[in-house]
N, C-alpha and C. Protein backbone atom coordinates (compact mmCIF):
# COMPACT_ATOMS: atom_id res chain seq x y z
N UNK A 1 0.82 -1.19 0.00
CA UNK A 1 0.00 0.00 0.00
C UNK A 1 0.87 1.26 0.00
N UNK A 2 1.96 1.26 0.62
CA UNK A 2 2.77 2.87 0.87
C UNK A 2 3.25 2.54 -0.42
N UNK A 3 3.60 1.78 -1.15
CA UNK A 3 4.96 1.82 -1.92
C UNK A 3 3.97 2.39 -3.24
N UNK A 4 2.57 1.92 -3.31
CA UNK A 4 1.79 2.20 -4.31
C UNK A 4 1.67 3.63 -4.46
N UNK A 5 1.35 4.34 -3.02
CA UNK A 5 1.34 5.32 -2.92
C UNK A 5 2.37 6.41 -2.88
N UNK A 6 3.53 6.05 -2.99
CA UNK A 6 4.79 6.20 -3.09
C UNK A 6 5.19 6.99 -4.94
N UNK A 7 4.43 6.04 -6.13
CA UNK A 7 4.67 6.08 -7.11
C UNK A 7 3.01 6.80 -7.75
N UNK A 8 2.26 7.68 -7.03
CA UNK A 8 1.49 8.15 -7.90
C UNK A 8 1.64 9.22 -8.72
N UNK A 9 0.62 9.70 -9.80
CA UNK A 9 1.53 10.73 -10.99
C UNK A 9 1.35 11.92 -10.26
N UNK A 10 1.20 12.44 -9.37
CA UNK A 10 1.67 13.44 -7.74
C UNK A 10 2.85 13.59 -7.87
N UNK A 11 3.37 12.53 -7.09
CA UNK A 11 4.56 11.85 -6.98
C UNK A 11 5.58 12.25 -7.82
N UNK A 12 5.21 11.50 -8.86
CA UNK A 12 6.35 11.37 -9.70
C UNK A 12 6.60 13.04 -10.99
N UNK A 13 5.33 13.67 -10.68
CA UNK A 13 5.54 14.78 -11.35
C UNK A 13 6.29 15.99 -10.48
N UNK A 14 6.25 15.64 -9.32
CA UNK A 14 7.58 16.49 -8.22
C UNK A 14 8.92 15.83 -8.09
N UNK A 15 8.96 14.46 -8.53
CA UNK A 15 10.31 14.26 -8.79
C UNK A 15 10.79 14.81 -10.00
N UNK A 16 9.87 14.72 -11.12
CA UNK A 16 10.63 14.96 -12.27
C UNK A 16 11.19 17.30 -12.27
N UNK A 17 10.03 17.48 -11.64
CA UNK A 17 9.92 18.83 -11.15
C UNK A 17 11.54 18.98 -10.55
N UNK A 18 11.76 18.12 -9.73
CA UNK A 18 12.93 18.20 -8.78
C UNK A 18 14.12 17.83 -9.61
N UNK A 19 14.10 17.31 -10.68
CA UNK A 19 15.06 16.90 -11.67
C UNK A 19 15.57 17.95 -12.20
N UNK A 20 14.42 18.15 -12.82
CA UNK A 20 14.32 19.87 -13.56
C UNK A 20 15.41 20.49 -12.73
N UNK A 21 15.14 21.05 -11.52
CA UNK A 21 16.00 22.12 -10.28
C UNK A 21 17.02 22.17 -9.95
N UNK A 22 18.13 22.19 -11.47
CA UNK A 22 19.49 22.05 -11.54
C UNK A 22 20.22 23.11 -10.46
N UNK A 23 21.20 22.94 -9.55
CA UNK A 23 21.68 23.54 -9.07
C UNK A 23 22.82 24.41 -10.22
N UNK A 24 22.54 25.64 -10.89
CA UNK A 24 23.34 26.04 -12.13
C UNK A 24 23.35 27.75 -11.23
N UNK A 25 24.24 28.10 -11.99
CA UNK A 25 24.48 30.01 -12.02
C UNK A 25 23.60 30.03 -12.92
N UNK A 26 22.65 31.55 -12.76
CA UNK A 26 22.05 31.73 -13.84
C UNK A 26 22.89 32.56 -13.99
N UNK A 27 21.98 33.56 -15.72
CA UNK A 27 22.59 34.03 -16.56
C UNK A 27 22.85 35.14 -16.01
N UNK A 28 22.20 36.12 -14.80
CA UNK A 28 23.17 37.51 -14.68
C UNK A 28 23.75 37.26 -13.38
N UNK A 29 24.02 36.43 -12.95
CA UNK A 29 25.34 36.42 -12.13
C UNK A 29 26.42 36.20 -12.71
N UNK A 30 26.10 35.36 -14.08
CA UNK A 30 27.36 35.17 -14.84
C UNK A 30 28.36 36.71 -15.12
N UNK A 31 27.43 37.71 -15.63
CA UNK A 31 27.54 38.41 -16.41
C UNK A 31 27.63 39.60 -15.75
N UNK A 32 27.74 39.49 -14.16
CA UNK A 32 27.90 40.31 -13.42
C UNK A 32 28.84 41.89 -13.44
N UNK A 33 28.73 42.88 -13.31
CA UNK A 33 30.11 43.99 -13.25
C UNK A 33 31.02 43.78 -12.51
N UNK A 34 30.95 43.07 -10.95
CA UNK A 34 31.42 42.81 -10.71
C UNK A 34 32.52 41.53 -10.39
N UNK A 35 33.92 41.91 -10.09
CA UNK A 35 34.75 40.81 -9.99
C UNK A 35 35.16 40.23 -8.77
N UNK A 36 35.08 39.24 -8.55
CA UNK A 36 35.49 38.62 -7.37
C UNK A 36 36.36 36.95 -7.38
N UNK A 37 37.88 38.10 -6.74
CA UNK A 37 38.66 36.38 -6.88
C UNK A 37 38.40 35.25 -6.89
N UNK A 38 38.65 34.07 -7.21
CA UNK A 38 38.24 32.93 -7.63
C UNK A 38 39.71 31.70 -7.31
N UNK A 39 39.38 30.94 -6.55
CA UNK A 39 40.36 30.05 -6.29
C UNK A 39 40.42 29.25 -4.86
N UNK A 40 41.43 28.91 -4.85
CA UNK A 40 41.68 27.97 -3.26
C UNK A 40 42.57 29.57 -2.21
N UNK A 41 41.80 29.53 -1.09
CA UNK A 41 42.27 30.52 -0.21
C UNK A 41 42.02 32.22 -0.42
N UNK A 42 41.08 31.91 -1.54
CA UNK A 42 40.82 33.75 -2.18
C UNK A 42 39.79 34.16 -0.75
N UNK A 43 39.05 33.00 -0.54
CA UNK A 43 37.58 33.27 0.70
C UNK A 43 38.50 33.69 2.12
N UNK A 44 39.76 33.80 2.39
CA UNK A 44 40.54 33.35 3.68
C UNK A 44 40.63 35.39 3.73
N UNK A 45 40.63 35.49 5.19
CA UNK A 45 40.83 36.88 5.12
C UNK A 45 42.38 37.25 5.91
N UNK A 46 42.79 36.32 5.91
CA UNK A 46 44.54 36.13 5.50
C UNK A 46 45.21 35.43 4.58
N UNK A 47 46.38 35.36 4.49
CA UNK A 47 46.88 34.79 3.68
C UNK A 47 48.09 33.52 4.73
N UNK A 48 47.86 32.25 4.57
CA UNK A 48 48.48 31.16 5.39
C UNK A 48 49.88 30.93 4.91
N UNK A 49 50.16 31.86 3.47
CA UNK A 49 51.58 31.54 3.11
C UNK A 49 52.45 31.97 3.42
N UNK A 50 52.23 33.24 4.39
CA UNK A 50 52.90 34.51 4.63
C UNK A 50 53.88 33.44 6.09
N UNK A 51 55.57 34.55 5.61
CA UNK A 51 56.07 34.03 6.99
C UNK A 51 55.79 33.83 7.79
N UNK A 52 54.96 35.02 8.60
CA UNK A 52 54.96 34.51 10.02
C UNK A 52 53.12 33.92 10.46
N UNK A 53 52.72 33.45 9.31
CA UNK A 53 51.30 32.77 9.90
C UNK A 53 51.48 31.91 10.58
N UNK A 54 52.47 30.90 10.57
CA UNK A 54 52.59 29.56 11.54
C UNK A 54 52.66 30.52 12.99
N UNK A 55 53.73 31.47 13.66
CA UNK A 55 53.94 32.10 14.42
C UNK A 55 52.47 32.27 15.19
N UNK A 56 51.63 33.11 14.23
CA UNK A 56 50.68 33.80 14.89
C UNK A 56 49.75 32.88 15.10
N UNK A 57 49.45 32.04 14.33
CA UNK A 57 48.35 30.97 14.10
C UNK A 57 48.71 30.15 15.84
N UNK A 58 49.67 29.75 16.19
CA UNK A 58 50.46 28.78 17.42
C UNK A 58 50.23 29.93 18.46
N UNK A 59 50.54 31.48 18.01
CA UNK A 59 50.19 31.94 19.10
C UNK A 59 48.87 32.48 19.91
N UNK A 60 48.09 32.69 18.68
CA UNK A 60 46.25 32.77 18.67
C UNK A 60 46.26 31.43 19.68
N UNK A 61 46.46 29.99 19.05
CA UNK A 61 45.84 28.54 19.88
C UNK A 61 46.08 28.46 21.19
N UNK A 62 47.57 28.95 21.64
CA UNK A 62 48.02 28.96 22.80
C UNK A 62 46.99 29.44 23.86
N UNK A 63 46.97 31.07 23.70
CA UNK A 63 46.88 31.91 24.59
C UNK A 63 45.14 31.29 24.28
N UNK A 64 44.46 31.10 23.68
CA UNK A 64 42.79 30.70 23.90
C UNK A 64 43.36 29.30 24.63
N UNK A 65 44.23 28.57 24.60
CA UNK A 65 43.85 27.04 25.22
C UNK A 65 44.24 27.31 26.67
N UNK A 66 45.28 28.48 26.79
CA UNK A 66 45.50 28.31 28.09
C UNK A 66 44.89 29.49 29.25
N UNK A 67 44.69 30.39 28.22
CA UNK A 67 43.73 31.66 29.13
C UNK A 67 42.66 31.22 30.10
N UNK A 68 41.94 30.14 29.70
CA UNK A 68 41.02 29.83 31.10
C UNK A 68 41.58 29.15 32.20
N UNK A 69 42.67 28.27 31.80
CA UNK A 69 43.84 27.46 32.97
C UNK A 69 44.36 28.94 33.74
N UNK A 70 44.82 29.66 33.04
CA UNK A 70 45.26 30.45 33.76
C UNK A 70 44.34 31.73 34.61
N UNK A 71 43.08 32.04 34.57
CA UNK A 71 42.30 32.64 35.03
C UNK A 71 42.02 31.76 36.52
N UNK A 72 41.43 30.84 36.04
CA UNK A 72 41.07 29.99 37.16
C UNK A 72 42.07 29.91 38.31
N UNK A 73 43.82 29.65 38.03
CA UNK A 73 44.31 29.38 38.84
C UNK A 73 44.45 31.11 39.46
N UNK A 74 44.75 31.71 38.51
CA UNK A 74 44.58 33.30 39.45
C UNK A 74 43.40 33.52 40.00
N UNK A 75 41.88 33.13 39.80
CA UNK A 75 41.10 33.49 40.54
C UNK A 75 41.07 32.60 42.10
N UNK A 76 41.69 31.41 42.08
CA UNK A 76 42.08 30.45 43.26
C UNK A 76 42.95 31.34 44.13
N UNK A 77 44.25 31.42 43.98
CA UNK A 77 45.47 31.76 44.54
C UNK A 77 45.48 33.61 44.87
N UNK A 78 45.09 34.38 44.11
CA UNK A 78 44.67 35.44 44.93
C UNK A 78 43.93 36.03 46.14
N UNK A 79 44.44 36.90 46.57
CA UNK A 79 43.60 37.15 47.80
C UNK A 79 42.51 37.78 47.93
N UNK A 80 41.72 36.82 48.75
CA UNK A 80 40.21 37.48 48.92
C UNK A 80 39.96 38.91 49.48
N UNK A 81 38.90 39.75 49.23
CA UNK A 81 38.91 40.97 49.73
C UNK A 81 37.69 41.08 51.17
């Protein structure tokens, strides 16, 4: 019974509907004025090739992994008022 109901011309005229609904660019985005880089790392709002990204990148991870270790133990070991 479901499977019957599964394949009625309902059905199957929203699949073919859904066939149709190519994921494509249309035609005036193609044709746009504007330009916008295109490639691997164009979306990045740095650049990872640059000397010192390893530097900064290790030093961003650090100071977030250890800033709450270190809050906590200063909010412990200080003196109460």
């Amino acid at each position: 019974m479901l499977a019957r109901a599964a394949t009625t011309p309902a059905t199957a005229a929203l699949r073919a509907a859904a066939a149709r609904r190519a994921f494509t660019t249309t035609r005036p985005r193609l044709s746009s004025p504007y330009h916008y880089p295109e490639g691997p790392l164009s979306n990045l709002p740095f650049n990872p090739r640059k000397k010192g990204f390893g530097l900064m990148y290790w030093s961003y991870c650090i100071t977030g992994f250890s800033l709450p270790f270190l809050v906590a133990v200063w909010q412990t070991y200080h003196p109460a008022k």
